[in-house]
Protein backbone atom coordinates (compact mmCIF):
# COMPACT_ATOMS: atom_id res chain seq x y z
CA UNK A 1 -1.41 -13.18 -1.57
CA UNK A 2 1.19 -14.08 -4.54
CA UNK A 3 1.19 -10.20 -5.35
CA UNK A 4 4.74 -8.94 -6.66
CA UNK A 5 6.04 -6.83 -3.83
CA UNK A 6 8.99 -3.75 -5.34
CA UNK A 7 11.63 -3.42 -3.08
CA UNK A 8 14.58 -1.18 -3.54
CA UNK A 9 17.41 -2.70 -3.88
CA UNK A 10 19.43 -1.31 -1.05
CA UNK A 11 16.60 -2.29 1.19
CA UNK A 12 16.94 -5.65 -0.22
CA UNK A 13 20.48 -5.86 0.35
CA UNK A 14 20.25 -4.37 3.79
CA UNK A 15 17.38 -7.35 4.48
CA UNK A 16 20.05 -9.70 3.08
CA UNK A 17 22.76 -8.97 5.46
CA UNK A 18 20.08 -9.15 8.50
CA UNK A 19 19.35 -12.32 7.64
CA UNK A 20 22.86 -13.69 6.95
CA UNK A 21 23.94 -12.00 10.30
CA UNK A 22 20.77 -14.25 12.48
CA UNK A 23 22.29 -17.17 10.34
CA UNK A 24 25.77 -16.63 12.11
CA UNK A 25 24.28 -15.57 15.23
CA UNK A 26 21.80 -18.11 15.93
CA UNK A 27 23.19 -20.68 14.17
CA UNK A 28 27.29 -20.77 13.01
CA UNK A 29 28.61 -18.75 16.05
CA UNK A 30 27.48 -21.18 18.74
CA UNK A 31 28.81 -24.22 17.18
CA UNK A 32 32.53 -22.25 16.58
CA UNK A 33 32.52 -21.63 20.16
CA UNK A 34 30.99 -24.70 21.39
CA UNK A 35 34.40 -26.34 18.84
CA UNK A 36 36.59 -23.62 20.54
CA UNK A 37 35.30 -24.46 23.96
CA UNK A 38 35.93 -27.74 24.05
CA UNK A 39 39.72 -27.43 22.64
CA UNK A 40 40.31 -24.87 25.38
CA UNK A 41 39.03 -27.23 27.85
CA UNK A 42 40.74 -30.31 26.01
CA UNK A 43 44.20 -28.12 26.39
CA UNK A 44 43.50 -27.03 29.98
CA UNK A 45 43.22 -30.87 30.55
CA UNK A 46 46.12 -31.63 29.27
CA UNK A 47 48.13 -28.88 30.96
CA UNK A 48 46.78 -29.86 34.50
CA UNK A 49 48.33 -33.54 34.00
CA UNK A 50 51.68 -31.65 33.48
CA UNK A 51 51.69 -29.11 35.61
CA UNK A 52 52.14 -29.45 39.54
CA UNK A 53 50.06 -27.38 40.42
CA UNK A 54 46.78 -27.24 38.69
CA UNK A 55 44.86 -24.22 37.59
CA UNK A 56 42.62 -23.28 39.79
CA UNK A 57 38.76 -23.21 39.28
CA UNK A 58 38.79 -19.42 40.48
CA UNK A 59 41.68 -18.54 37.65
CA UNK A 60 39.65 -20.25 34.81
CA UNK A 61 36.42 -18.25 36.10
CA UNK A 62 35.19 -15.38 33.25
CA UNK A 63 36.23 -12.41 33.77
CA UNK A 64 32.73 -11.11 33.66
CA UNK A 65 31.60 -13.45 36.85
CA UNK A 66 34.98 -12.09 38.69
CA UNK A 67 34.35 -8.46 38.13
CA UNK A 68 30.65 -9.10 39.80
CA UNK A 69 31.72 -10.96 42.73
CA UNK A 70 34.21 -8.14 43.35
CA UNK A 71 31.82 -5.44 42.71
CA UNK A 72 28.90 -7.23 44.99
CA UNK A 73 31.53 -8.55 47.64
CA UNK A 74 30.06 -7.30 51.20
CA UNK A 75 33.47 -5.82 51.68
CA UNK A 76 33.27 -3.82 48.64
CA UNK A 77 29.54 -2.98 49.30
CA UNK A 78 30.60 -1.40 53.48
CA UNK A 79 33.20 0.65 51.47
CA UNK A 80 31.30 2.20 48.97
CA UNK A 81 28.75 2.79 51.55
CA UNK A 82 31.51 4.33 53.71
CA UNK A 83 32.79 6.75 50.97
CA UNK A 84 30.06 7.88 49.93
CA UNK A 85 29.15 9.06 53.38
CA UNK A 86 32.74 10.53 53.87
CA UNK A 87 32.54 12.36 50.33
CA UNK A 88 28.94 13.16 50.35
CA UNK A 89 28.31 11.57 47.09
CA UNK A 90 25.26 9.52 45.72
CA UNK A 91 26.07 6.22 45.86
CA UNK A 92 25.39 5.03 42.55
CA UNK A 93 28.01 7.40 41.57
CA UNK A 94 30.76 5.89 43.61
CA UNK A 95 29.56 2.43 42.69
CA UNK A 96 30.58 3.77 39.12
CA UNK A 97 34.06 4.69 40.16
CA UNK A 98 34.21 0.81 41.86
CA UNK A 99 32.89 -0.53 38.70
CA UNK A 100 35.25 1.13 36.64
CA UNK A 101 38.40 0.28 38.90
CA UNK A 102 37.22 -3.83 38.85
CA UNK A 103 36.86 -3.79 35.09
CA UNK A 104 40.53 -2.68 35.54
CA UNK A 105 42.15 -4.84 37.88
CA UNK A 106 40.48 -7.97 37.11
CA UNK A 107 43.17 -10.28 34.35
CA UNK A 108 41.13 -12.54 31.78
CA UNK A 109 43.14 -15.37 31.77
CA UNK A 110 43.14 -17.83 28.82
CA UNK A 111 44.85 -20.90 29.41
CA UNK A 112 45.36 -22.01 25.62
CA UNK A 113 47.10 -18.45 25.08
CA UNK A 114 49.15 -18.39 28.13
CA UNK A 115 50.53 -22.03 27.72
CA UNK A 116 50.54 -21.27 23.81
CA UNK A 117 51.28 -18.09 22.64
CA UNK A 118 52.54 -17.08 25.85
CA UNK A 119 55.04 -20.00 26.41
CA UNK A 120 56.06 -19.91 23.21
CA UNK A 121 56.68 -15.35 22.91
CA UNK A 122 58.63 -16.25 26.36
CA UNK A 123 60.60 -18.59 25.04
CA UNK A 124 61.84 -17.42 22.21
CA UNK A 125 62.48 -13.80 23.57
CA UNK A 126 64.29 -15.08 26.44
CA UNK A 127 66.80 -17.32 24.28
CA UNK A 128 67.16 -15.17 21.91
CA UNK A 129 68.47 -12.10 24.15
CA UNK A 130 70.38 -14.39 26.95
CA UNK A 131 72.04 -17.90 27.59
CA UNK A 132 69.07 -18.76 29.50
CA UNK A 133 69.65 -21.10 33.20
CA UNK A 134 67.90 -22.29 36.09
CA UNK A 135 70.94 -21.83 38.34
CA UNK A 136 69.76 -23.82 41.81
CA UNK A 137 66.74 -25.00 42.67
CA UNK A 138 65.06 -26.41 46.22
CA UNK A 139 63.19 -29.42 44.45
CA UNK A 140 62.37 -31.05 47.70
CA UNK A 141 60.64 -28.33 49.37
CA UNK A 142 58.75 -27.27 46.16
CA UNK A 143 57.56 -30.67 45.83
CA UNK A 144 56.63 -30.66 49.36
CA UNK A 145 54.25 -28.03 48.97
CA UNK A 146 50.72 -28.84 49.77
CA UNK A 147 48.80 -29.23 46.10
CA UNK A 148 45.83 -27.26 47.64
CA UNK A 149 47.77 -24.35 48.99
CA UNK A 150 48.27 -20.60 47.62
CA UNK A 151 51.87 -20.26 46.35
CA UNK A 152 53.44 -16.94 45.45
CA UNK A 153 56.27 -15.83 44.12
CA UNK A 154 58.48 -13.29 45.52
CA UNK A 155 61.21 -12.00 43.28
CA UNK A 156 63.89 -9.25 43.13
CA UNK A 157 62.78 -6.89 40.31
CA UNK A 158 65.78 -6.13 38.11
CA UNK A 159 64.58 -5.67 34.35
CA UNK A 160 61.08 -6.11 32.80
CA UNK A 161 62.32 -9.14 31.62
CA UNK A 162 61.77 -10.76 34.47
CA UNK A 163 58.25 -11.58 34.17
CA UNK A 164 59.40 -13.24 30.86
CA UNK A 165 62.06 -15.46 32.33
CA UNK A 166 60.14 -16.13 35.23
CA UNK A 167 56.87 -17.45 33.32
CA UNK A 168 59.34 -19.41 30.95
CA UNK A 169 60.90 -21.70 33.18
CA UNK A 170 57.88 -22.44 35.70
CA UNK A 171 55.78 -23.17 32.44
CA UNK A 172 56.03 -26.62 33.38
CA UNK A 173 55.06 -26.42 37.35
CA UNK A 174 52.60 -23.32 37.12
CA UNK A 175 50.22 -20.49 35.96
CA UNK A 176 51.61 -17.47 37.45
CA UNK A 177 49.52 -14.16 37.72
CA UNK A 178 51.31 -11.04 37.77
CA UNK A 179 51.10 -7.71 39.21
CA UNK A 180 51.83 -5.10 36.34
CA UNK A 181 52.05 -1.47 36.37
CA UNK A 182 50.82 1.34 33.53
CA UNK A 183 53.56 0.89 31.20
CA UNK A 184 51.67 -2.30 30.11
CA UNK A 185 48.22 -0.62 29.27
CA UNK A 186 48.62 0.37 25.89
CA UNK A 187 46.55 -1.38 22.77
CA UNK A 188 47.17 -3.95 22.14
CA UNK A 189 49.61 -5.08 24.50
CA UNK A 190 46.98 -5.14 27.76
CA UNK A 191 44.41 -7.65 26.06
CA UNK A 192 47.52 -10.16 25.67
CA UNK A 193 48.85 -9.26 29.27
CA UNK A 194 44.88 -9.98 30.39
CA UNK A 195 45.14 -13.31 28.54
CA UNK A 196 48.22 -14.21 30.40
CA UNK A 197 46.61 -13.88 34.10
CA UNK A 198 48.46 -10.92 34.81
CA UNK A 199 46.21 -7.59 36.58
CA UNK A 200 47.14 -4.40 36.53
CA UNK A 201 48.22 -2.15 39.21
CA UNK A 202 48.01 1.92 39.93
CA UNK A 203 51.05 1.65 41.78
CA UNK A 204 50.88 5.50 43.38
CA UNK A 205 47.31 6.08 43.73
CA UNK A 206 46.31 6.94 46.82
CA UNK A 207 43.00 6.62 46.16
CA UNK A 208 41.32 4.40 49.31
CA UNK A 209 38.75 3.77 47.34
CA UNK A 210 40.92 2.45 44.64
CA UNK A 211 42.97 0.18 47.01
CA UNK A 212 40.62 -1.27 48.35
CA UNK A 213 39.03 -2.55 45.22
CA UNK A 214 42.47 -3.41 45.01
CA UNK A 215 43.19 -4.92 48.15
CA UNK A 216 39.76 -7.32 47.98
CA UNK A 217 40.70 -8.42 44.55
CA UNK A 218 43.90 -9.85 45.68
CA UNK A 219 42.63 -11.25 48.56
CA UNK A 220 39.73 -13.09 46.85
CA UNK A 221 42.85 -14.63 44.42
CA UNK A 222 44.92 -15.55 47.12
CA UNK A 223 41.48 -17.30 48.59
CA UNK A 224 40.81 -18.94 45.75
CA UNK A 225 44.50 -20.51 45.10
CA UNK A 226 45.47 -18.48 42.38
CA UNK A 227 49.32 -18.79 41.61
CA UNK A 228 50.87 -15.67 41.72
CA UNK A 229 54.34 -13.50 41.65
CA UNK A 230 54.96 -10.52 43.29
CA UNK A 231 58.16 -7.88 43.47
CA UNK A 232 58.20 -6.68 47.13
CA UNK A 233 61.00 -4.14 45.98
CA UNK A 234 58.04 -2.82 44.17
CA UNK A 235 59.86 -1.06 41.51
CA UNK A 236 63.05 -1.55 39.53
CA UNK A 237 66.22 -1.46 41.17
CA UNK A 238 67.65 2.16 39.98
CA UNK A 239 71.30 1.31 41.35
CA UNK A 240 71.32 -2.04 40.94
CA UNK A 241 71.08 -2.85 45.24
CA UNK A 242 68.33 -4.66 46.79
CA UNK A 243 65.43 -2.28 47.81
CA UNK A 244 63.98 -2.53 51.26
CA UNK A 245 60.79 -4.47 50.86
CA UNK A 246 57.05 -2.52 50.61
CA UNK A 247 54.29 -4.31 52.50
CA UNK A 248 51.31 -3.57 51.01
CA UNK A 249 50.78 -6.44 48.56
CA UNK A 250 52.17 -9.04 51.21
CA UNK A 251 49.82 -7.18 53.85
CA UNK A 252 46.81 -7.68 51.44
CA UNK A 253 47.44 -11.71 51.29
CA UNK A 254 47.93 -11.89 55.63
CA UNK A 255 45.19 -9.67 56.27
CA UNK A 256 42.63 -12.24 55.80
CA UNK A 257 44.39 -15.46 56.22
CA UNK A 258 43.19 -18.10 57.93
CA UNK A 259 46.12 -19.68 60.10
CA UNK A 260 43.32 -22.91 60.91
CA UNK A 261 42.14 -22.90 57.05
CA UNK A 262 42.30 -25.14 54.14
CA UNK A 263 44.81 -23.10 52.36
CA UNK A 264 48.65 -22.55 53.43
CA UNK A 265 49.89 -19.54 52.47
CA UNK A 266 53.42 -20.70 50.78
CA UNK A 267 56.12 -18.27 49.66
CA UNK A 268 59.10 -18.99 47.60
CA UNK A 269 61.39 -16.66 47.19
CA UNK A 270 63.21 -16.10 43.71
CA UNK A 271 66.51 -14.56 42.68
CA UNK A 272 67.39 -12.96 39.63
CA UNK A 273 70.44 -11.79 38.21
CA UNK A 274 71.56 -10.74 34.38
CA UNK A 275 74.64 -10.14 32.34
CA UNK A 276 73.12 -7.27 31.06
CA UNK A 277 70.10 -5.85 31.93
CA UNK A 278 68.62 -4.09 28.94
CA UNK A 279 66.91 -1.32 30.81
CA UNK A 280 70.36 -0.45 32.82
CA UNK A 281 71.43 3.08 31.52
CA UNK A 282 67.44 4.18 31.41
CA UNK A 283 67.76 3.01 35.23
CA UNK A 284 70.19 4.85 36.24
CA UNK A 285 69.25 7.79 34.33
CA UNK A 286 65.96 7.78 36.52
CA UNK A 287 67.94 7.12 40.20
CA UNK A 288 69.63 10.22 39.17
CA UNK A 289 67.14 12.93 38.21
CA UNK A 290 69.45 15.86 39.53
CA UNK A 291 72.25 14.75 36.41
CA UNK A 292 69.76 14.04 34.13
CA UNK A 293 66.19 14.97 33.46
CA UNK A 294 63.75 11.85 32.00
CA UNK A 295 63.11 12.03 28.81
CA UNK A 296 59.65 12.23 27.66
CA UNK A 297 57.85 9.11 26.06
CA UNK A 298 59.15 10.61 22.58
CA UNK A 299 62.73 10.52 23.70
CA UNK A 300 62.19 6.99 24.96
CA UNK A 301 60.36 5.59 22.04
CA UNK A 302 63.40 7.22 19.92
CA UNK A 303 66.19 5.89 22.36
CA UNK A 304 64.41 2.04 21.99
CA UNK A 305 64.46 1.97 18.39
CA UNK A 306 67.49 3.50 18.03
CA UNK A 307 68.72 0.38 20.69
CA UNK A 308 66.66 -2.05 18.56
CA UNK A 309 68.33 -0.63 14.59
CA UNK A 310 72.14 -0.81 16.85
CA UNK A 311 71.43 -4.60 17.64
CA UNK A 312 70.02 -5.10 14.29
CA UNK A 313 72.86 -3.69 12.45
CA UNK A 314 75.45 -5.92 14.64
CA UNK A 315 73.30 -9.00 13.51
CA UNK A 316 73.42 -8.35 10.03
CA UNK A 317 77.34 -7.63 10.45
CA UNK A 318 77.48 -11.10 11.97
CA UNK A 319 78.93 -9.02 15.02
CA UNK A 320 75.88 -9.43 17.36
CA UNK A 321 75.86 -11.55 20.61
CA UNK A 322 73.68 -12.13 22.76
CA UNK A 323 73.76 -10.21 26.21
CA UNK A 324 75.38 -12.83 28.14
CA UNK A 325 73.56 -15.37 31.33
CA UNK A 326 70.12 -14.54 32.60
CA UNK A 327 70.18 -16.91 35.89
CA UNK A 328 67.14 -17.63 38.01
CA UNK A 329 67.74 -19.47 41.68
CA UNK A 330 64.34 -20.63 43.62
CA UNK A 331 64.95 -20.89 47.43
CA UNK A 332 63.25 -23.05 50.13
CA UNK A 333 59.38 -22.65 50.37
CA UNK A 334 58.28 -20.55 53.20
CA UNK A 335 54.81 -21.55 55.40
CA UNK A 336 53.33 -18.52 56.27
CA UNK A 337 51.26 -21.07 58.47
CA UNK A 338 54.17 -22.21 60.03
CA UNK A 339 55.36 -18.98 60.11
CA UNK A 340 51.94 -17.72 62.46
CA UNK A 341 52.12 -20.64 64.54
CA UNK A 342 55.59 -19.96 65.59
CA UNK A 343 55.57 -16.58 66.39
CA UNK A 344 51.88 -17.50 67.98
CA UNK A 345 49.62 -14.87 66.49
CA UNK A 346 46.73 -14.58 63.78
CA UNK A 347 46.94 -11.96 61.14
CA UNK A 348 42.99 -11.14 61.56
CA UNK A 349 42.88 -10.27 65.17
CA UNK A 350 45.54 -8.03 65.33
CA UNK A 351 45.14 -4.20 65.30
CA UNK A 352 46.12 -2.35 62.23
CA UNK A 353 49.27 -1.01 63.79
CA UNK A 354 50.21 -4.99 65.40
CA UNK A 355 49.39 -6.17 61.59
CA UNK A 356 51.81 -4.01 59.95
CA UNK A 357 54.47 -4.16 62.57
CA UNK A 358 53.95 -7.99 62.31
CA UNK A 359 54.59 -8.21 58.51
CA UNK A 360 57.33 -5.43 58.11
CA UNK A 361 59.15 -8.08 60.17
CA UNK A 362 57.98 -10.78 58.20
CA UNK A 363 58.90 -9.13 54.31
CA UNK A 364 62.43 -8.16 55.56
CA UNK A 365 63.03 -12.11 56.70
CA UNK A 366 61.26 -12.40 53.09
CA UNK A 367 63.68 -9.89 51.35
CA UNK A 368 66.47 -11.73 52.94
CA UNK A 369 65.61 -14.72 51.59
CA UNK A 370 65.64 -13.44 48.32
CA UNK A 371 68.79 -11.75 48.37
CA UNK A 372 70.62 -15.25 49.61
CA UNK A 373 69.44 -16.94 46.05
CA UNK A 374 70.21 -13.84 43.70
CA UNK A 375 72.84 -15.87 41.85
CA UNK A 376 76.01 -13.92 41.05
CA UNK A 377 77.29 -13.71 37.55
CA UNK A 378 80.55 -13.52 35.41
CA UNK A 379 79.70 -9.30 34.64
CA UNK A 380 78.78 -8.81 38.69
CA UNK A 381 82.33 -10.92 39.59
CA UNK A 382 83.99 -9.07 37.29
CA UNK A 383 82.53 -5.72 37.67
CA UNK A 384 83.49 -6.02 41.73
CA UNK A 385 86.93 -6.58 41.26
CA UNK A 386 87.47 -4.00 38.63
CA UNK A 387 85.89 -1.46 40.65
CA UNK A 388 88.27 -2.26 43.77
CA UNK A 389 91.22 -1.80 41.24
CA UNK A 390 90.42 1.48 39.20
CA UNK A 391 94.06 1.89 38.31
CA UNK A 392 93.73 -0.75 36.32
CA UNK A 393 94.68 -4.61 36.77
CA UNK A 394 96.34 -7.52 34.90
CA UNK A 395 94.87 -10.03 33.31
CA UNK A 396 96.43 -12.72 36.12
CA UNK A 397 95.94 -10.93 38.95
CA UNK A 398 92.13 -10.57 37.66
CA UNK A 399 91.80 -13.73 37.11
CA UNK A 400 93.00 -14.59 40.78
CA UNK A 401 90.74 -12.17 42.82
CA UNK A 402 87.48 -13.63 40.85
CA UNK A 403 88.20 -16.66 42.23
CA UNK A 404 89.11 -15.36 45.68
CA UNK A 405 85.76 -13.40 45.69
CA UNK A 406 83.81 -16.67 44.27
CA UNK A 407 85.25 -18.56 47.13
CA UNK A 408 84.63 -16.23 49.90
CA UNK A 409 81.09 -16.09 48.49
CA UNK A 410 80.47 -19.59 48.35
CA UNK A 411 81.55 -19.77 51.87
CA UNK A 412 78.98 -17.87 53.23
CA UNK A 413 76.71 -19.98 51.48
CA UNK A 414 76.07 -17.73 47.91
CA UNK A 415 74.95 -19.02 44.74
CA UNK A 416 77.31 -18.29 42.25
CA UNK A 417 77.01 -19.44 38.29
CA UNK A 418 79.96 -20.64 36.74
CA UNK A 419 78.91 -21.92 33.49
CA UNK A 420 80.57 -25.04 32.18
CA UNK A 421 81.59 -25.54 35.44
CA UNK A 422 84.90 -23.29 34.74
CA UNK A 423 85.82 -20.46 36.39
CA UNK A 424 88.84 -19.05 33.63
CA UNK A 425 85.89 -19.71 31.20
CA UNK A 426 83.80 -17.51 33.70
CA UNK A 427 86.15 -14.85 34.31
CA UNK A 428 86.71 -14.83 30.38
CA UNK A 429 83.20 -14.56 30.01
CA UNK A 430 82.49 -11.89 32.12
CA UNK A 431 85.47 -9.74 31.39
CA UNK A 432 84.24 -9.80 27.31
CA UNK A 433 81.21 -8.41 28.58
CA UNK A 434 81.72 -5.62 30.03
CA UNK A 435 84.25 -5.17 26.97
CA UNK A 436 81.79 -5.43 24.37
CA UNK A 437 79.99 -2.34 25.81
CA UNK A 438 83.46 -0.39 26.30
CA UNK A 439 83.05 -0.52 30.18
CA UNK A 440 86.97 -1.68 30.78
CA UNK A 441 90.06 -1.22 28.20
CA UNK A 442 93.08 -2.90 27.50
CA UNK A 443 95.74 -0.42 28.63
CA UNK A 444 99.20 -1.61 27.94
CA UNK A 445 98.34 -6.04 29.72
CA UNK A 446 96.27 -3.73 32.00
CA UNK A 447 92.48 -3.96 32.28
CA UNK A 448 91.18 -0.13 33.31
CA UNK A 449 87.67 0.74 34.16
CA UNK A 450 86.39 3.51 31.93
CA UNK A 451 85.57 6.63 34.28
CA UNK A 452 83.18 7.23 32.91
CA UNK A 453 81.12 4.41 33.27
CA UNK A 454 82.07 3.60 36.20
CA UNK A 455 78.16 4.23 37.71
CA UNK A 456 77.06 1.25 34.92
CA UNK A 457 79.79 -1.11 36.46
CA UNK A 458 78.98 -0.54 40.24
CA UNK A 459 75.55 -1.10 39.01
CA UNK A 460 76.40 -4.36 37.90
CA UNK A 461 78.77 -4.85 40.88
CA UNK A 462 75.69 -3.94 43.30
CA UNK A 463 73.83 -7.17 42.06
CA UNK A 464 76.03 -9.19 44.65
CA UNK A 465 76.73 -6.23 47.25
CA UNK A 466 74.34 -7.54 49.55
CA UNK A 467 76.61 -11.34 49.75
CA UNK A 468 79.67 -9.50 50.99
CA UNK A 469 78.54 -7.03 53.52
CA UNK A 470 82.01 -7.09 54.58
CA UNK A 471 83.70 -5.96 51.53
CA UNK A 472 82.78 -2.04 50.43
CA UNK A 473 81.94 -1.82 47.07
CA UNK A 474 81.49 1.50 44.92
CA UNK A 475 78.20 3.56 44.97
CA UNK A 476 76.04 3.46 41.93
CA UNK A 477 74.85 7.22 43.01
């Protein structure tokens, strides 16, 4: 019994690290994450006292219980059963491809890392591109807003920043979840996106199966209360013009709401406008294929750092500045239960053909809203007048058609942002602008759009097309 026992002494070192890994298994782990746990749920306290709307229970569910009650929802279970039979597959095999798509779609959001780290990257990235302002602002109505309903978000889609700014100045209200395409799933930028709330989005499969793993997903959010914000453009704007809405998201939402239920559905539209939007050349460059061919993802990692080393090399000059307002405007809330009960029908009893023809209506009344809060900027004034004058101008008579074009927008009931509140500072503003990036010249007191760029300018110009429907202004194409 007290015999010496030989052991080799990898075997012994091998026994070792067993051992030390049950320790931290059985032993140190669970007390970390019971410490962890109960920060997290310490912060998530503290958050719900700020924000107005709380996060709901579904949002805080793990991502692991979510992807189950997708995969096992009856819904999910009659179309797998259905595709199978239509492909002639085994089921188990589809139910792989389901499986597959859930683990996917379904975000894994983190509350400490989306009001901490996420906050705090938004922040500082929005400030330190842009002069950062919440423009206008319907208070009332978003304070009106029933604390149980399902608010969403729906904002013109100009740059990528704008799920940045967006997320940044509701931080204190609300937990938005995005909708986000491939770009973002790359290591390790979709584990932080996850973290955030956001889910990701095929956005030209046409895959039924797919969207309607898709489809139920959404729906069980917008069930559940889940915060959310959604482009109905569903793309960037490759001119710079409002796109005509695209249902299907929207569609998802009605398709199962419940007009008597405990949850209003609330929209509120957003507007958007920048200075400069970063992505504006790439833009155009992919509106206009026929000019000039996309560059691979080589060419575009090249062309970003070579964007990133130019601003880097004005900073160290002391020559860098940042690229000029980023403006946000948030409309009047919008009942979609109100909405229903005025036009006196119910989204689930309609045929699929009455359902869409319903809610094309109701996203274009949607994507009109949104257009009447895009707020319009010093570089979109600016860029409007020069483009009526491509002879060139003077620096007065500039001056005085910004402020006829700010007054005929303001009386038709626009949102324009003067900063400080003074339009020569405005005009000023706006004119250096487009300067800096050699978009106008100084010809002899006169101020002459370079012909060259004069797509980039009537991109900029198309921001605010939309508010003066009377007034032609220059194609982007």
């Amino acid at each position: 019994m007290f015999a010496s026992v030989t052991l080799p002494l990898w075997l012994l070192v091998v026994l070792a690290l067993l051992a030390a890994w049950s320790a931290l298994d059985r032993l140190l782990v669970p007390s970390v994450r019971w410490v962890l746990r109960r920060r997290v749920n310490k912060a998530i306290e503290e958050i719900n006292q700020r924000l107005r709307i709380a996060i709901p229970q579904f949002q805080l569910t793990k991502r692991r219980v979510l992807t189950d009650r997708l995969l096992y929802d009856p819904q999910i279970a009659a179309a797998v059963a259905a595709y199978a039979k239509e492909e002639g597959m085994p089921r188990e095999v589809v139910m792989a491809k389901v499986q597959a798509y859930a683990h996917e779609i379904v975000p894994s959001f983190n509350a400490y890392a989306y009001f901490r780290i996420g906050y705090w990257l938004a922040r500082s990235a929005a400030r330190l591109l842009y002069r950062v302002r919440l423009g206008s602002s319907d208070e009332a109505g978003l304070a009106s807003i029933p604390p149980n309903a399902t608010v969403v978000f729906l904002m013109n889609h100009r740059s990528n920043m704008d799920y940045i700014l967006v997320s940044y100045l509701v931080a204190e209200r609300i937990a938005l979840s995005y909708a986000v395409g491939e770009w973002a799933r790359i290591w390790p930028l979709q584990q932080l996106i996850r973290s955030m709330g956001a889910y990701f989005v095929r956005r030209n499969s046409r895959d039924p199966l797919y969207r309607r793993v898709l489809e139920r997903y959404i729906q069980m959010a917008t069930e559940g209360g889940v915060p959310q914000a959604v482009f109905p453009e569903g793309g960037l704007s490759r001119d710079g013009l409002l796109r005509a809405p695209k249902i299907g998201i929207i569609d998802y939402m009605l398709r199962t709401f419940d007009p008597a239920g405990e949850r209003d559905l609330v929209f509120v539209p957003v507007g958007l406008n920048y200075d400069r939007t970063l992505e504006d050349r790439t833009l155009l460059l992919d509106g206009d294929a026929a000019r000039a061919p996309r560059r691979g993802a080589a060419g575009a990692t090249v062309t970003t750092l070579a964007f990133a080393w130019h601003n880097l090399w004005l900073r160290v000059r002391q020559r860098w500045h940042r690229f000029g307002y980023a403006c946000v405007n948030f409309g009047a809330p919008f009942s979609t239960r109100a909405y229903v009960e005025r036009h006196g029908f119910d989204p689930r009893k309609l045929s699929r053909e009455e359902r869409i023809a319903r809610v094309e209506v109701l996203a274009r009344e949607l994507m009109e809203e949104i257009g009447k809060v895009i707020p319009a900027l010093p570089a979109s004034l600016v860029a409007t007048v020069l483009l009526r004058n491509p002879q060139g101008i003077s620096e007065f008579a500039l001056k005085a058609e910004v402020h006829g074009l700010i007054e005929t927008l303001e009386s038709r009931g626009a949102r324009v942002y003067v900063p400080r509140s003074d339009r020569d500072y405005a005009i000023s503003f706006g004119l250096r602008t487009l300067a800096l990036r050699h978009l106008v010249e100084d010809r002899e007191g006169l101020f002459v759009p370079v012909g060259k760029e004069s797509r980039l300018l009537a991109y900029y110009a198309n921001s605010i097309a939309h508010l003066l429907p009377a007034v032609p202004v220059a194609s982007a194409a």
